[in-house]
Protein backbone atom coordinates (compact mmCIF):
# COMPACT_ATOMS: atom_id res chain seq x y z
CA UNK A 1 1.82 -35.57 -64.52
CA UNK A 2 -1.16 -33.99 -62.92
CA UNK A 3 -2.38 -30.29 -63.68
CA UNK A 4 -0.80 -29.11 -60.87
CA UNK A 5 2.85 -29.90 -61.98
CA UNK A 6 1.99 -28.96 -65.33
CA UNK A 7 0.96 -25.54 -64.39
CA UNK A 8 3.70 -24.68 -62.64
CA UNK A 9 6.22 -26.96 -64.98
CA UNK A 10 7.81 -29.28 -61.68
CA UNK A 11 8.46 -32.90 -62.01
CA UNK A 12 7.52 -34.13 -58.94
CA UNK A 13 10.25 -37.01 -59.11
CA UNK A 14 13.19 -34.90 -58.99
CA UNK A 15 11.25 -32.53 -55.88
CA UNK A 16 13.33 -32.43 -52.70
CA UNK A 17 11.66 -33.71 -49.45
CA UNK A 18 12.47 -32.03 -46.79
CA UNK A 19 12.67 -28.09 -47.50
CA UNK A 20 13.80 -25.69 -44.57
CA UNK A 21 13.24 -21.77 -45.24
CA UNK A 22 14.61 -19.20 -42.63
CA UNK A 23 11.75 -16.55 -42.89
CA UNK A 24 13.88 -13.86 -43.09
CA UNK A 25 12.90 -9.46 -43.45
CA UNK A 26 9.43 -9.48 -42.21
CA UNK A 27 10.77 -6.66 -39.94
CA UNK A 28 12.03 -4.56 -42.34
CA UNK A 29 9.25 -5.29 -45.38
CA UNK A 30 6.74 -3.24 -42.77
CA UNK A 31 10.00 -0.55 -41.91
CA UNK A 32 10.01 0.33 -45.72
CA UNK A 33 6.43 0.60 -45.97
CA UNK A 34 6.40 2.80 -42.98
CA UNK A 35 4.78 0.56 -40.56
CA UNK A 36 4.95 -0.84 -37.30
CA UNK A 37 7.54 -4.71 -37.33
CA UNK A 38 4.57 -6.60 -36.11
CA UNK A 39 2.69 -5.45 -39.33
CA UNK A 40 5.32 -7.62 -40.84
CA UNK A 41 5.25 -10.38 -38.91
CA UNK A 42 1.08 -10.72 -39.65
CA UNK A 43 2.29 -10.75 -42.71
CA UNK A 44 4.65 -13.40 -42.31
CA UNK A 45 1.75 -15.45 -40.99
CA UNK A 46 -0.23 -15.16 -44.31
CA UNK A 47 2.44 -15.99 -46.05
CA UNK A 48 2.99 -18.94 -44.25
CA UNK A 49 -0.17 -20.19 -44.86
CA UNK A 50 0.16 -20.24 -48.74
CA UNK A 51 3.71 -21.67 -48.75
CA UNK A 52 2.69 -24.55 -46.73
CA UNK A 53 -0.30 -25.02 -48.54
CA UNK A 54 1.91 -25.16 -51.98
CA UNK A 55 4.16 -27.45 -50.01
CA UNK A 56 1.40 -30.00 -49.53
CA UNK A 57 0.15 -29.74 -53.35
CA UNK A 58 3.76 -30.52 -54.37
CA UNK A 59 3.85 -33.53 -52.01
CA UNK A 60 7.05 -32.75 -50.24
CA UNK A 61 7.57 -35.20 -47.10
CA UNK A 62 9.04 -31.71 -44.63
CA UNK A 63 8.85 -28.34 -44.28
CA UNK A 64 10.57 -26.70 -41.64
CA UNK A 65 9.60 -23.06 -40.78
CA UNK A 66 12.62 -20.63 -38.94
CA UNK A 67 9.73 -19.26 -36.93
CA UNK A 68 11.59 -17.73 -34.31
CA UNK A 69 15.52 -18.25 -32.74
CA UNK A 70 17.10 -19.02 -29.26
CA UNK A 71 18.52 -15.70 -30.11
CA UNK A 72 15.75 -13.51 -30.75
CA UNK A 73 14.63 -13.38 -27.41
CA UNK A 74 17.10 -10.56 -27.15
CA UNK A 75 14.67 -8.49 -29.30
CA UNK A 76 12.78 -5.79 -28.01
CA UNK A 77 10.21 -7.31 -25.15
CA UNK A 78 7.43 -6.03 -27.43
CA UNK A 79 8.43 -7.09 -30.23
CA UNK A 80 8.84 -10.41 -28.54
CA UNK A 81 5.41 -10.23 -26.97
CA UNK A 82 4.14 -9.59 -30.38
CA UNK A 83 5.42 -12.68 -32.01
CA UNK A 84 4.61 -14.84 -29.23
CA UNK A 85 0.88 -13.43 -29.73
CA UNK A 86 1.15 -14.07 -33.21
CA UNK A 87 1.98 -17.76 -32.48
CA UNK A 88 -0.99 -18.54 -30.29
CA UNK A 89 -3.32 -16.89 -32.68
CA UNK A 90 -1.75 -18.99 -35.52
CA UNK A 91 -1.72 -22.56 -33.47
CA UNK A 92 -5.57 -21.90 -32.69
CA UNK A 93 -6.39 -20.73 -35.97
CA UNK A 94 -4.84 -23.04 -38.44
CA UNK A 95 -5.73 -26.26 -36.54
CA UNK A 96 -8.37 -27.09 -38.50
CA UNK A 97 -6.54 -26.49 -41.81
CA UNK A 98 -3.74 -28.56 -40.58
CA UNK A 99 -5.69 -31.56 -39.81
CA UNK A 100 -7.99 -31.52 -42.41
CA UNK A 101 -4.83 -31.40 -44.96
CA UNK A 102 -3.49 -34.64 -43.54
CA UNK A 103 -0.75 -32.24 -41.99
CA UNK A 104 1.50 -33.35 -39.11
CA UNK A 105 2.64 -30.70 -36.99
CA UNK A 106 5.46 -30.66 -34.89
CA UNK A 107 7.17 -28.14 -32.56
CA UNK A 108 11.61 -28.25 -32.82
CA UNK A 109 13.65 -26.14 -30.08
CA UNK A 110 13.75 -25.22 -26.92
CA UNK A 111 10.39 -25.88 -25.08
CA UNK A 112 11.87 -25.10 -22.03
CA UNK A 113 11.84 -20.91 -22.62
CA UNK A 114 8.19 -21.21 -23.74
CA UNK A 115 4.87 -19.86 -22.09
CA UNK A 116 2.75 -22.84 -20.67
CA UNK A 117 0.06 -21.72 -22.22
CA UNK A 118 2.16 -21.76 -26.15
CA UNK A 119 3.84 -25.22 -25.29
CA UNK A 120 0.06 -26.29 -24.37
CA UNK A 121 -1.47 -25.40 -28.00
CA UNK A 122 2.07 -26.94 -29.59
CA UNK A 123 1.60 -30.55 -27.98
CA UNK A 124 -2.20 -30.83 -27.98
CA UNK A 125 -2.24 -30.27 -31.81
CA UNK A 126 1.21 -32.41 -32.38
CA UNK A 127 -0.57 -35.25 -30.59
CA UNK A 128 -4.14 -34.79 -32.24
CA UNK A 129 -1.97 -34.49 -35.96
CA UNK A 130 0.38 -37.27 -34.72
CA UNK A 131 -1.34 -40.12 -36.80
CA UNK A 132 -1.80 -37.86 -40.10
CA UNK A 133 0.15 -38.51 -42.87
CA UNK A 134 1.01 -35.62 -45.32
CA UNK A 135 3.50 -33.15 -44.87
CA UNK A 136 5.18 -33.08 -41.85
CA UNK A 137 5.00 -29.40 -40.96
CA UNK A 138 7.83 -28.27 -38.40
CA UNK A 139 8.07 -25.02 -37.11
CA UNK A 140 11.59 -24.36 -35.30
CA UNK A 141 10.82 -22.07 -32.55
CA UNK A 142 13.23 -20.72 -29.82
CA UNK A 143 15.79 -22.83 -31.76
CA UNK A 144 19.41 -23.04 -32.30
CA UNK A 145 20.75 -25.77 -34.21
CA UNK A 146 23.63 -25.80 -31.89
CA UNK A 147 21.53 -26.10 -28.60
CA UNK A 148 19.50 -28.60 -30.45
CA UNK A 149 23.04 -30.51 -30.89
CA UNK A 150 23.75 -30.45 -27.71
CA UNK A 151 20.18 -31.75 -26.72
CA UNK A 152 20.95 -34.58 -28.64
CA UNK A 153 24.46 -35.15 -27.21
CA UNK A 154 22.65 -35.18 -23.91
CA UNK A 155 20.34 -37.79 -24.87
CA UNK A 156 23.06 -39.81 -26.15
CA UNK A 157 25.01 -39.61 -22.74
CA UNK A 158 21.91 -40.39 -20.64
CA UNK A 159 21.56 -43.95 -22.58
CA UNK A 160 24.87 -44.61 -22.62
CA UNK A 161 24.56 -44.11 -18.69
CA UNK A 162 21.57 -46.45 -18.16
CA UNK A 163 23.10 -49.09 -20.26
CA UNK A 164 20.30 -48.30 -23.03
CA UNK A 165 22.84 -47.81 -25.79
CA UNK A 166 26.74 -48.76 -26.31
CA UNK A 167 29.07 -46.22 -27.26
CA UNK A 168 30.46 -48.64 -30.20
CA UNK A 169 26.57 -48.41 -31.62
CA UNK A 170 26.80 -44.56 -31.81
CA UNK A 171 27.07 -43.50 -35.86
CA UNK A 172 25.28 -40.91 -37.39
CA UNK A 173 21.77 -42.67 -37.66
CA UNK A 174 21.91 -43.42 -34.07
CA UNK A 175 22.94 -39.43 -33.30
CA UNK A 176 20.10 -38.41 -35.60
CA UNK A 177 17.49 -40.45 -33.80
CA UNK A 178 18.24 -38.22 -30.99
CA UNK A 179 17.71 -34.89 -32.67
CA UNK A 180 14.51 -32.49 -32.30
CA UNK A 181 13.53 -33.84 -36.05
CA UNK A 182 13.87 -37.67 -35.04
CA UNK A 183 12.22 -39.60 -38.00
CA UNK A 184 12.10 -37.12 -40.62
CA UNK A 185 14.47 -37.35 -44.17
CA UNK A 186 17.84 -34.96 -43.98
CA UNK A 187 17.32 -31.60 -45.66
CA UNK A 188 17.61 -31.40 -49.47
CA UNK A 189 17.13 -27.52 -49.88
CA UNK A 190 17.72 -24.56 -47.84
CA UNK A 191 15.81 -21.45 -48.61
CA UNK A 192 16.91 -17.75 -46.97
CA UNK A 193 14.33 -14.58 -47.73
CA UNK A 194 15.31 -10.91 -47.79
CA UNK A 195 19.13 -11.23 -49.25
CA UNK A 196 21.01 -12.20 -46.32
CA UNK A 197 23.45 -15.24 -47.16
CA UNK A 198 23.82 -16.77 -44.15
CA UNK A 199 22.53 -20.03 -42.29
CA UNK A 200 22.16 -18.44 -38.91
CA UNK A 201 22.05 -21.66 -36.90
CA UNK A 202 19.51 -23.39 -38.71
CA UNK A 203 19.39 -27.50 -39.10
CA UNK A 204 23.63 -27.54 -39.07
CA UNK A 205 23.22 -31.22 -39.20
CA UNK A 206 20.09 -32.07 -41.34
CA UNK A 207 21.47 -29.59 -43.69
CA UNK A 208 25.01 -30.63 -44.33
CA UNK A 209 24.29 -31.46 -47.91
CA UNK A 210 21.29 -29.44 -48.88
CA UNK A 211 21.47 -27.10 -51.62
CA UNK A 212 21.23 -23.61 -50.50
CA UNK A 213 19.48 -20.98 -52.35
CA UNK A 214 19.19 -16.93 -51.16
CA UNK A 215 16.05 -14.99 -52.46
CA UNK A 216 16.26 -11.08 -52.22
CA UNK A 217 12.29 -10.56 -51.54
CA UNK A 218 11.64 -10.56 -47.94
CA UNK A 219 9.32 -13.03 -46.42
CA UNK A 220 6.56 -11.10 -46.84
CA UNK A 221 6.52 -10.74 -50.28
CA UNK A 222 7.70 -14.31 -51.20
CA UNK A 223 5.04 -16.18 -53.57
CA UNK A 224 4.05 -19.33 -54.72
CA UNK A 225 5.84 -18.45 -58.12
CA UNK A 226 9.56 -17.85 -56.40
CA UNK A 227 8.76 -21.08 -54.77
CA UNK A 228 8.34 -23.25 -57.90
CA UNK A 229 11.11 -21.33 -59.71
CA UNK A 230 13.67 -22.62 -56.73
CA UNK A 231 12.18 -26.00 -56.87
CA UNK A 232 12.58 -26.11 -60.66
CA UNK A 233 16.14 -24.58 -60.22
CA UNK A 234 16.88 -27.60 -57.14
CA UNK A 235 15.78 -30.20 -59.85
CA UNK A 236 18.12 -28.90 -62.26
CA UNK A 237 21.34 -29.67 -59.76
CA UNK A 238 23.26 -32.44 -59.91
CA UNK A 239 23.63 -34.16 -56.06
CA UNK A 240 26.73 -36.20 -56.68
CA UNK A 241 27.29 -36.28 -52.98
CA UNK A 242 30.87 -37.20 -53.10
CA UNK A 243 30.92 -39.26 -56.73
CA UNK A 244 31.80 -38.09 -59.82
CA UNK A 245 29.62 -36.93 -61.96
CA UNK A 246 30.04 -40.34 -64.12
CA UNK A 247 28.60 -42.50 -61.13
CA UNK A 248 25.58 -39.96 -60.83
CA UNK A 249 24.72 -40.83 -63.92
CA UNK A 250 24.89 -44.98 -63.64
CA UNK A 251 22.26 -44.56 -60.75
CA UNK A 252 18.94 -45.50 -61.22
CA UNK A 253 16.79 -42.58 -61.85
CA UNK A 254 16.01 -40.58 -59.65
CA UNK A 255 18.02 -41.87 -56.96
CA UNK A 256 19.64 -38.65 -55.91
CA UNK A 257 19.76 -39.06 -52.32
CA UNK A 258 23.01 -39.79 -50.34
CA UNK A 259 24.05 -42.98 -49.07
CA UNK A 260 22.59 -43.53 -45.07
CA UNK A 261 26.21 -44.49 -42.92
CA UNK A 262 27.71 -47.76 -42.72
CA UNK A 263 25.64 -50.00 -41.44
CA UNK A 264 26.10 -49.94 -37.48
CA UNK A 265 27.63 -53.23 -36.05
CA UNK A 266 26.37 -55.03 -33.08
CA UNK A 267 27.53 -54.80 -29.98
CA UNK A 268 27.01 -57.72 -27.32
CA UNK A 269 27.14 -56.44 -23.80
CA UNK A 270 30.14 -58.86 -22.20
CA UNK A 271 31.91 -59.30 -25.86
């Protein structure tokens, strides 16, 4: 075990992959403090900086970010104007850092109710981080995992409708190869900032059998030290995923994962 792992006392074989964290109470961390909601949201920014960088050191495959929902464009239009601002600074900014960390970015939601100028900076640096192979860094932005569902069902229909795909083939890997995070492992842990317990549309799908944990320090203020003292709590849990606790424990180590669906069988156009 390297220093890094022994300083902050993780065993990096019982880490999850994929971590999702709704970035929740940047607004009101700058309300208490008497300032303006986009002084949180700079915040925010910073602290998504460190996190991701912590993210990389521990070697996990995913982190999704809960940057900013299909339903917060109902905010305030300066607010939203704000965070949109934010976002360009950040994608110009942290390019650099992101591909000189091996890190593959990648842009999940609704495109469609973006500025040209924000989906422009999204796809140039997911296609010049596309062959990089660290953490895959996703930031969910004007997303719903409800809407993303129903991209996916859409998807679906359209190759069932050129002949592409037979409705007898469609299982759960198929339906996931469709989704907005196509490719990546399903979500082992589920963080929430700023005490609100509640999944608030996030990754309905990747998460269905992530642990969920709820930290009461807002976004702002969460540090590299709440992170590792989740991720040592997540190691601690047993994932029986349906077994008993018996069969967990006649599994090879460190096989925690759940069992991909049935194999899908073949279907022969004409059978």
């Amino acid at each position: 075990m390297n220093e890094f792992f022994q300083r902050w006392n993780l065993d990096p074989q019982k880490l999850p992959r994929h971590v999702g964290i709704i970035m929740d109470g940047n607004g009101r961390w700058a309300t208490a403090r008497r300032l303006p909601r986009v002084a949180g949201h700079r915040k925010g920014v910073e602290r998504v900086n460190e996190i991701t960088e912590f993210a990389v050191q521990c070697g996990l495959q995913a982190l999704t970010l809960y940057a900013f929902s299909d339903e917060n464009w109902r905010r305030p239009e300066e607010e939203v104007s704000a965070l949109m601002s934010l976002l360009r600074w950040y994608l110009k900014a942290e390019r650099n850092k992101i591909l000189e960390n091996n890190i593959r970015f990648r842009l999940i939601g609704d495109r469609g109710k973006l500025s040209s100028d924000i989906l422009s900076l999204a796809t140039k640096l997911e296609e010049e981080s596309s062959s990089n192979s660290g953490l895959n860094l996703c930031v969910a932005l004007s997303y719903g995992s409800r809407g993303e569902i129903l991209r996916a069902v859409r998807r679906v229909l359209e190759k069932v409708e050129s002949g592409e795909l037979y409705p007898a083939d469609l299982d759960e890997q198929t339906f996931e190869e469709n989704l907005d995070t196509a490719g990546l492992p399903e979500v082992d842990m589920v963080i929430r900032t700023s005490g609100e317990r509640r999944v608030s549309n996030f990754l309905l799908w990747q998460a269905a059998y992530a642990e969920y944990f709820f930290e009461s320090a807002p976004w702002p203020d969460f540090t590299e030290e709440m992170f590792a003292t989740l991720l040592r709590d997540y190691s601690s849990r047993e994932r029986r995923f349906g077994r008993t606790p018996e069969q967990v424990q006649q599994r090879p180590e460190g096989d925690n994962k759940r069992t991909n669906s049935p194999a899908r069988l073949s279907s022969v156009k004409g059978s």
